[in-house]
Each structure stands twice: as structure tokens, then as C-alpha cells.
N, C-alpha and C. Protein backbone atom coordinates (compact mmCIF):
# COMPACT_ATOMS: atom_id res chain seq x y z
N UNK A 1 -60.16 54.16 44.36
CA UNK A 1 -61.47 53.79 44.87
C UNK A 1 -61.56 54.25 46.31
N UNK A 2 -63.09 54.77 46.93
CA UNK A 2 -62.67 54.80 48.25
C UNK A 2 -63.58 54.37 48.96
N UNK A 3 -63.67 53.81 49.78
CA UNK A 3 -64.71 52.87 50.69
C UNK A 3 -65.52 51.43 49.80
N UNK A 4 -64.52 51.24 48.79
CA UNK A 4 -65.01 49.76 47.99
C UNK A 4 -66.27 50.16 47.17
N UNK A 5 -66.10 51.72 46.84
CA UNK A 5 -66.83 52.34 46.39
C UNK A 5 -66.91 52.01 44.60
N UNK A 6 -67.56 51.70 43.98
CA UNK A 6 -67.34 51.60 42.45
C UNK A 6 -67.67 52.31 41.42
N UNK A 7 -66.83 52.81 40.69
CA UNK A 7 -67.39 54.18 39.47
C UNK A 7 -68.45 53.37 38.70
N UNK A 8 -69.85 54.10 38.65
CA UNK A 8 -71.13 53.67 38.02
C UNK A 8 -70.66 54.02 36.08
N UNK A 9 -71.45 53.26 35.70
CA UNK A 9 -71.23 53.45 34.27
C UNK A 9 -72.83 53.45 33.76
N UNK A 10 -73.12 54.28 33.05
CA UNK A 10 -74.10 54.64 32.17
C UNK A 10 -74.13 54.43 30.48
N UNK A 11 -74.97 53.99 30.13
CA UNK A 11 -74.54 53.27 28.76
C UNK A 11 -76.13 53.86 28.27
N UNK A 12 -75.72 54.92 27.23
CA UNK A 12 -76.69 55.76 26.74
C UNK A 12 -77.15 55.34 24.80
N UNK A 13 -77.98 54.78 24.89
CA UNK A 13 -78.00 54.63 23.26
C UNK A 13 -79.95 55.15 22.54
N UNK A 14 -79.89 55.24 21.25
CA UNK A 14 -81.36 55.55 20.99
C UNK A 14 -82.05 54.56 20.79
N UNK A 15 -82.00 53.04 21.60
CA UNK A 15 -82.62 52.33 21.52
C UNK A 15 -82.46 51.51 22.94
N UNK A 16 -83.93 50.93 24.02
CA UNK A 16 -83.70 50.65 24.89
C UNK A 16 -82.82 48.98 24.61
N UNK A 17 -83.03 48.68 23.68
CA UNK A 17 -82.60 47.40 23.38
C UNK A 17 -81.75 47.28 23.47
N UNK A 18 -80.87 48.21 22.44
CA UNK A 18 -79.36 48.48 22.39
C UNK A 18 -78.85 48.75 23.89
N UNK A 19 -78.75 49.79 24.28
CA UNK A 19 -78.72 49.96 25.79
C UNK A 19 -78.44 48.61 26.48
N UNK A 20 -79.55 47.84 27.17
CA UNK A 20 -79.35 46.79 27.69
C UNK A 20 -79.04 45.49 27.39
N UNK A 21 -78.97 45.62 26.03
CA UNK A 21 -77.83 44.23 25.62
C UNK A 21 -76.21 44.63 25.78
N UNK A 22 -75.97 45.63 25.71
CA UNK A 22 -75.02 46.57 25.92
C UNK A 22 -74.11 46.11 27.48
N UNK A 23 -74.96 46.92 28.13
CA UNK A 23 -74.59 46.71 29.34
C UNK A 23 -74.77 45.05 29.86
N UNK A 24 -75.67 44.28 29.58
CA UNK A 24 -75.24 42.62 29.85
C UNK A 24 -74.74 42.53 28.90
N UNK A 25 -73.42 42.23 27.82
CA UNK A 25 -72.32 41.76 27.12
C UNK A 25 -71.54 42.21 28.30
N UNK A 26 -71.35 43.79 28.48
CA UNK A 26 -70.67 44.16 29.11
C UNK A 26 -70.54 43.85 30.92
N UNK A 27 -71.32 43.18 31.66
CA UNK A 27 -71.16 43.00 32.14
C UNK A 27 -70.65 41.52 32.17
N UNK A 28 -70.96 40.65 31.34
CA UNK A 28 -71.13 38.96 31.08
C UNK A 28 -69.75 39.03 30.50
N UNK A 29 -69.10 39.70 30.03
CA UNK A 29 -67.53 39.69 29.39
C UNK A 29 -66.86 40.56 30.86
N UNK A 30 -67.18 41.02 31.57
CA UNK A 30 -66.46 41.03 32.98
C UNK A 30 -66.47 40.21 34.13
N UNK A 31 -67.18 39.47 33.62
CA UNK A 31 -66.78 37.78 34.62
C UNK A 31 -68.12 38.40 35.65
N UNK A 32 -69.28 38.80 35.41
CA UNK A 32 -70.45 38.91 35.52
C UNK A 32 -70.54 40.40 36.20
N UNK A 33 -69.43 40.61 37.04
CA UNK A 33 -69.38 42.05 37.05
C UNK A 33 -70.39 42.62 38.08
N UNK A 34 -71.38 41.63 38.46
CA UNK A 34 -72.13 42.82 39.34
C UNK A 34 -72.26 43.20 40.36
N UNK A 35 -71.03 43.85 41.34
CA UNK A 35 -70.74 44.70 41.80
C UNK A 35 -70.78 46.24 41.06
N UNK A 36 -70.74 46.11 39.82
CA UNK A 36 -70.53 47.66 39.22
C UNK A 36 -71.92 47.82 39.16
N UNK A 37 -71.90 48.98 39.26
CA UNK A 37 -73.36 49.89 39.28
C UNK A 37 -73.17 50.29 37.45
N UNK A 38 -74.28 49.03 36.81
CA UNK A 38 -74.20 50.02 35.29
C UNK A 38 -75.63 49.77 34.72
N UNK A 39 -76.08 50.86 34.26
CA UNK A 39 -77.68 51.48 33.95
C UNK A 39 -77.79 51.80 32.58
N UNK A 40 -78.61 50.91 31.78
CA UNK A 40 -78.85 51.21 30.53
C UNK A 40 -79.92 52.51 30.24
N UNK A 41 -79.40 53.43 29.40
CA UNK A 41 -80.79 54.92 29.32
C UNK A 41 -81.09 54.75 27.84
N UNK A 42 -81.71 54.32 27.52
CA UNK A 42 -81.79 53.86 25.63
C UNK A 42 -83.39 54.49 25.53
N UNK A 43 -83.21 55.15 24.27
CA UNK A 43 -84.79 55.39 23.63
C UNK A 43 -85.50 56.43 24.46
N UNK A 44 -87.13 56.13 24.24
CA UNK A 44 -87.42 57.49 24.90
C UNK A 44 -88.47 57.02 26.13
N UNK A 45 -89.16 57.65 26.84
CA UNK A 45 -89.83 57.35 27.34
C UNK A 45 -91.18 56.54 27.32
N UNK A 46 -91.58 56.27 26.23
CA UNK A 46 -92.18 56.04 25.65
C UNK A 46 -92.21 54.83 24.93
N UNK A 47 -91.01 54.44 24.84
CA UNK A 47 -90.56 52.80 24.26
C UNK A 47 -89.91 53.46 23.11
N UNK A 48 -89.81 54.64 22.23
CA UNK A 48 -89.44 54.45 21.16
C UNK A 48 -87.95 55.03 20.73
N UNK A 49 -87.32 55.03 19.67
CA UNK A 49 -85.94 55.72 19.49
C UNK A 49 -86.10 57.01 19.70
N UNK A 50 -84.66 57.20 20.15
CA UNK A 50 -84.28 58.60 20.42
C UNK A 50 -83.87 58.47 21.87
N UNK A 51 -83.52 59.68 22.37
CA UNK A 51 -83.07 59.89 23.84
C UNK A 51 -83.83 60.18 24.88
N UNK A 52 -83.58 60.27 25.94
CA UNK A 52 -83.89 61.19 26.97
C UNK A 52 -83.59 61.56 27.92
N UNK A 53 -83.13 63.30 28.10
CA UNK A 53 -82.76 63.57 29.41
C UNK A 53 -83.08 63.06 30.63
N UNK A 54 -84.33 62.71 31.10
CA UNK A 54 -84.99 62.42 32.39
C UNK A 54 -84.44 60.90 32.69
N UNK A 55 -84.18 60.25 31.17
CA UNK A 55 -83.72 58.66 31.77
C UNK A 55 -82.45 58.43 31.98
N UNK A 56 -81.51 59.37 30.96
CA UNK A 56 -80.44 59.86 31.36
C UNK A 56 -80.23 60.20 33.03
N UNK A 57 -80.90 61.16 33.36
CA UNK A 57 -80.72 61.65 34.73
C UNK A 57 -81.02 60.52 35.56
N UNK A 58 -82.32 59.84 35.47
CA UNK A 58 -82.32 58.77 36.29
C UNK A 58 -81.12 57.14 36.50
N UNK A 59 -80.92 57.34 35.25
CA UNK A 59 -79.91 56.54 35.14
C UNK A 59 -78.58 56.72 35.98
N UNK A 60 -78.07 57.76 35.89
CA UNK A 60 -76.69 58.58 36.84
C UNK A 60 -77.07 57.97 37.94
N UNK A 61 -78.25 59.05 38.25
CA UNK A 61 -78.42 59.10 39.54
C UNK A 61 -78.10 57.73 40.31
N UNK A 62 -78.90 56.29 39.76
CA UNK A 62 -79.40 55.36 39.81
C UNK A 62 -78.06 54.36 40.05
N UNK A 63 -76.84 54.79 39.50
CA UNK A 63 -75.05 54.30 39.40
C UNK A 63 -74.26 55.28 40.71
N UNK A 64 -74.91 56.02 41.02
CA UNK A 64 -73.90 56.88 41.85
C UNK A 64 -73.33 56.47 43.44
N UNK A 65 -72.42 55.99 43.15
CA UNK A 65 -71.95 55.88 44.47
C UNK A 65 -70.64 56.36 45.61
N UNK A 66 -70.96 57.85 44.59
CA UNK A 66 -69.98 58.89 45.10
C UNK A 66 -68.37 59.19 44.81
N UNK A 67 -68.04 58.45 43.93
CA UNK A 67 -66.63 58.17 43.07
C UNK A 67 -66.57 58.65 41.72
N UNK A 68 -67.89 58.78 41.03
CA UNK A 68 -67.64 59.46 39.55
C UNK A 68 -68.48 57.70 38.72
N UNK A 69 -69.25 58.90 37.86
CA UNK A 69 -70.19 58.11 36.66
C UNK A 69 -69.52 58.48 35.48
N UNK A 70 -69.29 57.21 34.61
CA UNK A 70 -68.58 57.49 33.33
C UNK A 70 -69.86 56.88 32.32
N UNK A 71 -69.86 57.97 31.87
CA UNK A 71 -71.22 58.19 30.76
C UNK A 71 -70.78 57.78 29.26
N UNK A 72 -71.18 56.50 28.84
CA UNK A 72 -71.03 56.39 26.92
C UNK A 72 -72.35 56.32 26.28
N UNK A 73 -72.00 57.02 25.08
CA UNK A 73 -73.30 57.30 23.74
C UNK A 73 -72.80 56.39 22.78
N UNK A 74 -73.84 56.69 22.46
CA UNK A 74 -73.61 55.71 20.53
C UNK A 74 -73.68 56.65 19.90
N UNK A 75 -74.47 57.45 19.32
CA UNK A 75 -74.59 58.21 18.46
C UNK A 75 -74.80 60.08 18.91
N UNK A 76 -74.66 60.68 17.61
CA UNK A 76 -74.89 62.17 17.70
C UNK A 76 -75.81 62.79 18.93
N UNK A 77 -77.25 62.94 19.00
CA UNK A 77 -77.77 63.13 19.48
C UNK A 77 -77.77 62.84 21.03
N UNK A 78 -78.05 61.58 21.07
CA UNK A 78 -77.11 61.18 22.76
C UNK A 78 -75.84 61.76 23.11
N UNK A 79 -75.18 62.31 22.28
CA UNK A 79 -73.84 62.99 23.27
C UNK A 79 -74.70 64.33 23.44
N UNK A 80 -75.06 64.87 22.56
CA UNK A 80 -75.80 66.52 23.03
C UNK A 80 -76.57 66.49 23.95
N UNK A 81 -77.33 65.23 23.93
CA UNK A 81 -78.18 65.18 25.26
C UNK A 81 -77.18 65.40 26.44
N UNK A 82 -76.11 64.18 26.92
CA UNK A 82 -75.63 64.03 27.48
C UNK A 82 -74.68 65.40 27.83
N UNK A 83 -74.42 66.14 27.14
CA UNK A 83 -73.44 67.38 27.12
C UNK A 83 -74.27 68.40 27.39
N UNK A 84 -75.74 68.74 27.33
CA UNK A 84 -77.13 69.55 27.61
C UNK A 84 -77.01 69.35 29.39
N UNK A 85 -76.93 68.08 29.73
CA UNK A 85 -77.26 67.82 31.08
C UNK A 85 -75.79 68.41 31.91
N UNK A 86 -74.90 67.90 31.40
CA UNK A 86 -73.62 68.24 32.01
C UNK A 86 -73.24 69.93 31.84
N UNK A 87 -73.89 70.64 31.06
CA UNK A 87 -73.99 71.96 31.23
C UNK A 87 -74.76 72.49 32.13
N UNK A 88 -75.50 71.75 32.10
CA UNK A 88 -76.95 72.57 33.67
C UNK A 88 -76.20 72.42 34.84
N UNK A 89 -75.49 71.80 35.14
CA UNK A 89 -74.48 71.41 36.06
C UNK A 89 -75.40 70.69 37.10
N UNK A 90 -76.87 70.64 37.35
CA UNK A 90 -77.49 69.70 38.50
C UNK A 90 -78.29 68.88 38.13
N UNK A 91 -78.20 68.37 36.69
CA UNK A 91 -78.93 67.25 36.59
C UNK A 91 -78.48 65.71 36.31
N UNK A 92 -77.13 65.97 36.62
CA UNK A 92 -76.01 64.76 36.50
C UNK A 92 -75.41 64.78 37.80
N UNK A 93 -75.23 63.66 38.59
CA UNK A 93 -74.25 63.83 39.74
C UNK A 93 -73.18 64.37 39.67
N UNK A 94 -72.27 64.94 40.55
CA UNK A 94 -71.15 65.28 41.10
C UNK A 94 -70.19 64.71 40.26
N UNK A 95 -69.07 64.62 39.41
CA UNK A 95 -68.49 63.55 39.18
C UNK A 95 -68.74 63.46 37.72
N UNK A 96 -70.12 63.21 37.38
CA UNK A 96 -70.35 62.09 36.06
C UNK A 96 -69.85 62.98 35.18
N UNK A 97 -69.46 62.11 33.47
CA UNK A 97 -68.22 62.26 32.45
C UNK A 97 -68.89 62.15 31.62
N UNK A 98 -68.57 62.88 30.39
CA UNK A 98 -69.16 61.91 28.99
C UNK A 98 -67.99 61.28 28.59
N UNK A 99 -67.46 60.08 28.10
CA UNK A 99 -66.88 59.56 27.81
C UNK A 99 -66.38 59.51 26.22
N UNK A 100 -65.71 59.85 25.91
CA UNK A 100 -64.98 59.61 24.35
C UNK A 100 -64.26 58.59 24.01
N UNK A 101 -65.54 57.25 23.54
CA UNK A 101 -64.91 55.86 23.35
C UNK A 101 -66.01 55.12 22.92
N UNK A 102 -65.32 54.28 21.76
CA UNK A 102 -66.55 53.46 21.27
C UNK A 102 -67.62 52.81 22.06
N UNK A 103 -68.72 52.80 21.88
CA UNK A 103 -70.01 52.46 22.30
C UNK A 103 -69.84 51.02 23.08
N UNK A 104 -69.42 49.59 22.69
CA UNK A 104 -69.44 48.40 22.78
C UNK A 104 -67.99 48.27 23.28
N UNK A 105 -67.15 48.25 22.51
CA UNK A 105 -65.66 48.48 23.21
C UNK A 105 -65.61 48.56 24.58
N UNK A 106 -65.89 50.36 24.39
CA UNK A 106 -65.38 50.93 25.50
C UNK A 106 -66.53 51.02 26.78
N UNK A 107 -67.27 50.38 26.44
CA UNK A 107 -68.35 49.73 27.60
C UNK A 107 -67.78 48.67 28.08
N UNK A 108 -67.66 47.69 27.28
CA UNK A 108 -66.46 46.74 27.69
C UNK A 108 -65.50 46.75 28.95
N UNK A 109 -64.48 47.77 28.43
CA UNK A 109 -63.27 48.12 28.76
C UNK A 109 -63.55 48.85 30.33
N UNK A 110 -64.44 49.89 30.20
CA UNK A 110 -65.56 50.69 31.42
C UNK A 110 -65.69 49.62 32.95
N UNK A 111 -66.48 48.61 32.41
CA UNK A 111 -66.51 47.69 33.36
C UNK A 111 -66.04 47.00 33.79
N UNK A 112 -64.91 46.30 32.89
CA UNK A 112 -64.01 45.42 33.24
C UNK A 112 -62.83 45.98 34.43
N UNK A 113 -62.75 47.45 33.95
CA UNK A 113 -61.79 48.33 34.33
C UNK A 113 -62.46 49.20 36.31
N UNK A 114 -63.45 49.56 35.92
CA UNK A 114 -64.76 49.52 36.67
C UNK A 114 -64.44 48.20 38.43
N UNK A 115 -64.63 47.61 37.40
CA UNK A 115 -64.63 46.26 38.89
C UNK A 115 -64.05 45.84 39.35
N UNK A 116 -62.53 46.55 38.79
CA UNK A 116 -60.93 46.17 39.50
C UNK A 116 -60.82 47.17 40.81
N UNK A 117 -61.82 48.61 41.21
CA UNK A 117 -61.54 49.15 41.77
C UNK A 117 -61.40 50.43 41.42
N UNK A 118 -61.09 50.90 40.60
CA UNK A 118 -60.12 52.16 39.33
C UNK A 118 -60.77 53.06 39.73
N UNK A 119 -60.37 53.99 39.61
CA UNK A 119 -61.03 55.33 39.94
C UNK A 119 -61.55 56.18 39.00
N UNK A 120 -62.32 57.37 38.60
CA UNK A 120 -63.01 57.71 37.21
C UNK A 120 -62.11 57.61 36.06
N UNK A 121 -60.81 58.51 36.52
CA UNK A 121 -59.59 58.38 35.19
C UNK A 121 -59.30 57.38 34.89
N UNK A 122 -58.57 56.05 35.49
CA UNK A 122 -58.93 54.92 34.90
C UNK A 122 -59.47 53.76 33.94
N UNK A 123 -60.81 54.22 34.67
CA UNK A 123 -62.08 53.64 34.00
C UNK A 123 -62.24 54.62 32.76
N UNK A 124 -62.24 55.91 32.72
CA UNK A 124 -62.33 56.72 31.22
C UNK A 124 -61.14 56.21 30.57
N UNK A 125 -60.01 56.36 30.71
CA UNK A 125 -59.11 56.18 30.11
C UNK A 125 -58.97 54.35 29.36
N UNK A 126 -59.01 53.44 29.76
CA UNK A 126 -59.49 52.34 29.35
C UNK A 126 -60.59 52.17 28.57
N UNK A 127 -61.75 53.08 28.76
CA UNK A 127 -63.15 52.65 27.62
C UNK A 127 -61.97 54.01 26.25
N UNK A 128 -61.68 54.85 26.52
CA UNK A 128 -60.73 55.37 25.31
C UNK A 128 -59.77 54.57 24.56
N UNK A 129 -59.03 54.14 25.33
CA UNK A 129 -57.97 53.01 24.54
C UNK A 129 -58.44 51.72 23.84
N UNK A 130 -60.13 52.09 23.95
CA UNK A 130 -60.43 50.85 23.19
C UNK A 130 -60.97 51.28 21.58
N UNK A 131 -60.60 52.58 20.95
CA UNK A 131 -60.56 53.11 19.81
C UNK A 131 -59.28 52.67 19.14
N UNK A 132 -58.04 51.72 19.85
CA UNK A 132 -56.96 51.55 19.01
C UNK A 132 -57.04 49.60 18.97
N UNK A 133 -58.06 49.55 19.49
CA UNK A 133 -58.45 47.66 19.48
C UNK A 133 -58.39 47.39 17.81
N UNK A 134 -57.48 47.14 17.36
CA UNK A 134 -57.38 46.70 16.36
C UNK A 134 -58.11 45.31 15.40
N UNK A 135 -59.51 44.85 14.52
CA UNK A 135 -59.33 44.18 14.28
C UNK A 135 -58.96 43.16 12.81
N UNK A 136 -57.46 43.81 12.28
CA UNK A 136 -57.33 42.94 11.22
C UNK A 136 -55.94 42.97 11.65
């Protein structure tokens, strides 16, 4: 971490609902957590399913506090979005990730991991290890 700086987390789904119940579990299962900068981008502009780049972008932007944004999808389409933007190379901050880790999990894991301080690898690496959360 540097200057008590905190990696922003972005929680991308095709529904704004999803999105921001998302991110409050995830913050409310990190012992409220809000110090972390985390921005739900769900649905479209419009209120309805699907994605969008522009809320996407605003969203980053909106978490950035110069340490690295770790970006999770739910589904297909939201990662291409998310992988569309990270190819243009200037419509995502400096830093920001797509993340390869379950949606709820590793949002979870993101923030919890997130508000200890951690630095981007960290925080990615923890919302990943939550693909071996076993539950039976």
C-alpha cells in the first residue's frame, strides 16, 4: 500500500441490482469496510440488463486511488466489455485488472483483502483463491 492508499474494487454485473447487493454483502462481510473504494457498474444505462462501457469507465475511475483497481464480472459479456476497455489502454485507469475469480466469493475475498492494506497482487490473488472455497 502506499500513502494508506487502498486498491479500489469494481464489481461489474448485467444487472444494477446484482452489482450493488454485491458490493454491500461484500462490504457488510468485511466488518463494513468503508474505507475501500468499491463501485457497483451493473446493467445499462438505461436501467436495464446488459453492460456498459461508460459505467464501467466511470466506475474505475470513481475507485482510483492510484494503487491499482481490481475489476470482477459475472458473466460472458461483462468480461469482453471489461477486456474491450483494457485494450484501448485509456479508458480504465493506470493499474486496473480484470480479475479471474468468482463473482460473490471473490468480491468477498477483494475487500476483505482490500482493507488490510494489500497491494493489487494481493487483493487479485485472494478474490482467485476463492475458486477452491469448498462447499461440501
Amino acid at each position: 500500500m502506499s500513502d494508506g492508499k487502498l486498491v479500489g474494487i469494481v464489481l461489474v454485473s448485467h444487472s444494477a441490482e446484482v452489482a450493488a447487493s454485491v458490493a454491500e454483502l461484500a462490504k457488510g462481510l468485511a466488518g463494513g469496510a468503508t474505507a475501500v473504494p468499491v463501485a457497483a457498474a451493473g446493467g445499462t444505462e438505461g436501467g436495464g440488463l446488459g453492460t456498459s462501457a461508460e459505467l464501467i469507465s466511470a466506475a474505475a475511475a470513481s475507485v482510483d486511488r492510484g494503487v491499482g483497481v481490481a475489476v470482477l464480472t459475472d458473466l460472458g459479456s461483462a468480461v469482453l466489455t471489461v477486456k474491450a476497455l483494457l485494450a484501448e489502454g485509456d479508458e480504465l485507469p493506470d493499474g486496473a485488472r480484470l480479475v479471474d475469480a468468482p463473482f460473490v466469493e471473490g468480491a468477498v475475498a477483494a475487500v476483505v483483502t482490500a482493507a488490510t492494506g494489500a497491494d493489487l497482487d494481493a487483493v487479485e490473488a485472494a478474490a482467485v483463491e476463492a475458486y477452491s472455497y469448498r462447499k461440501v
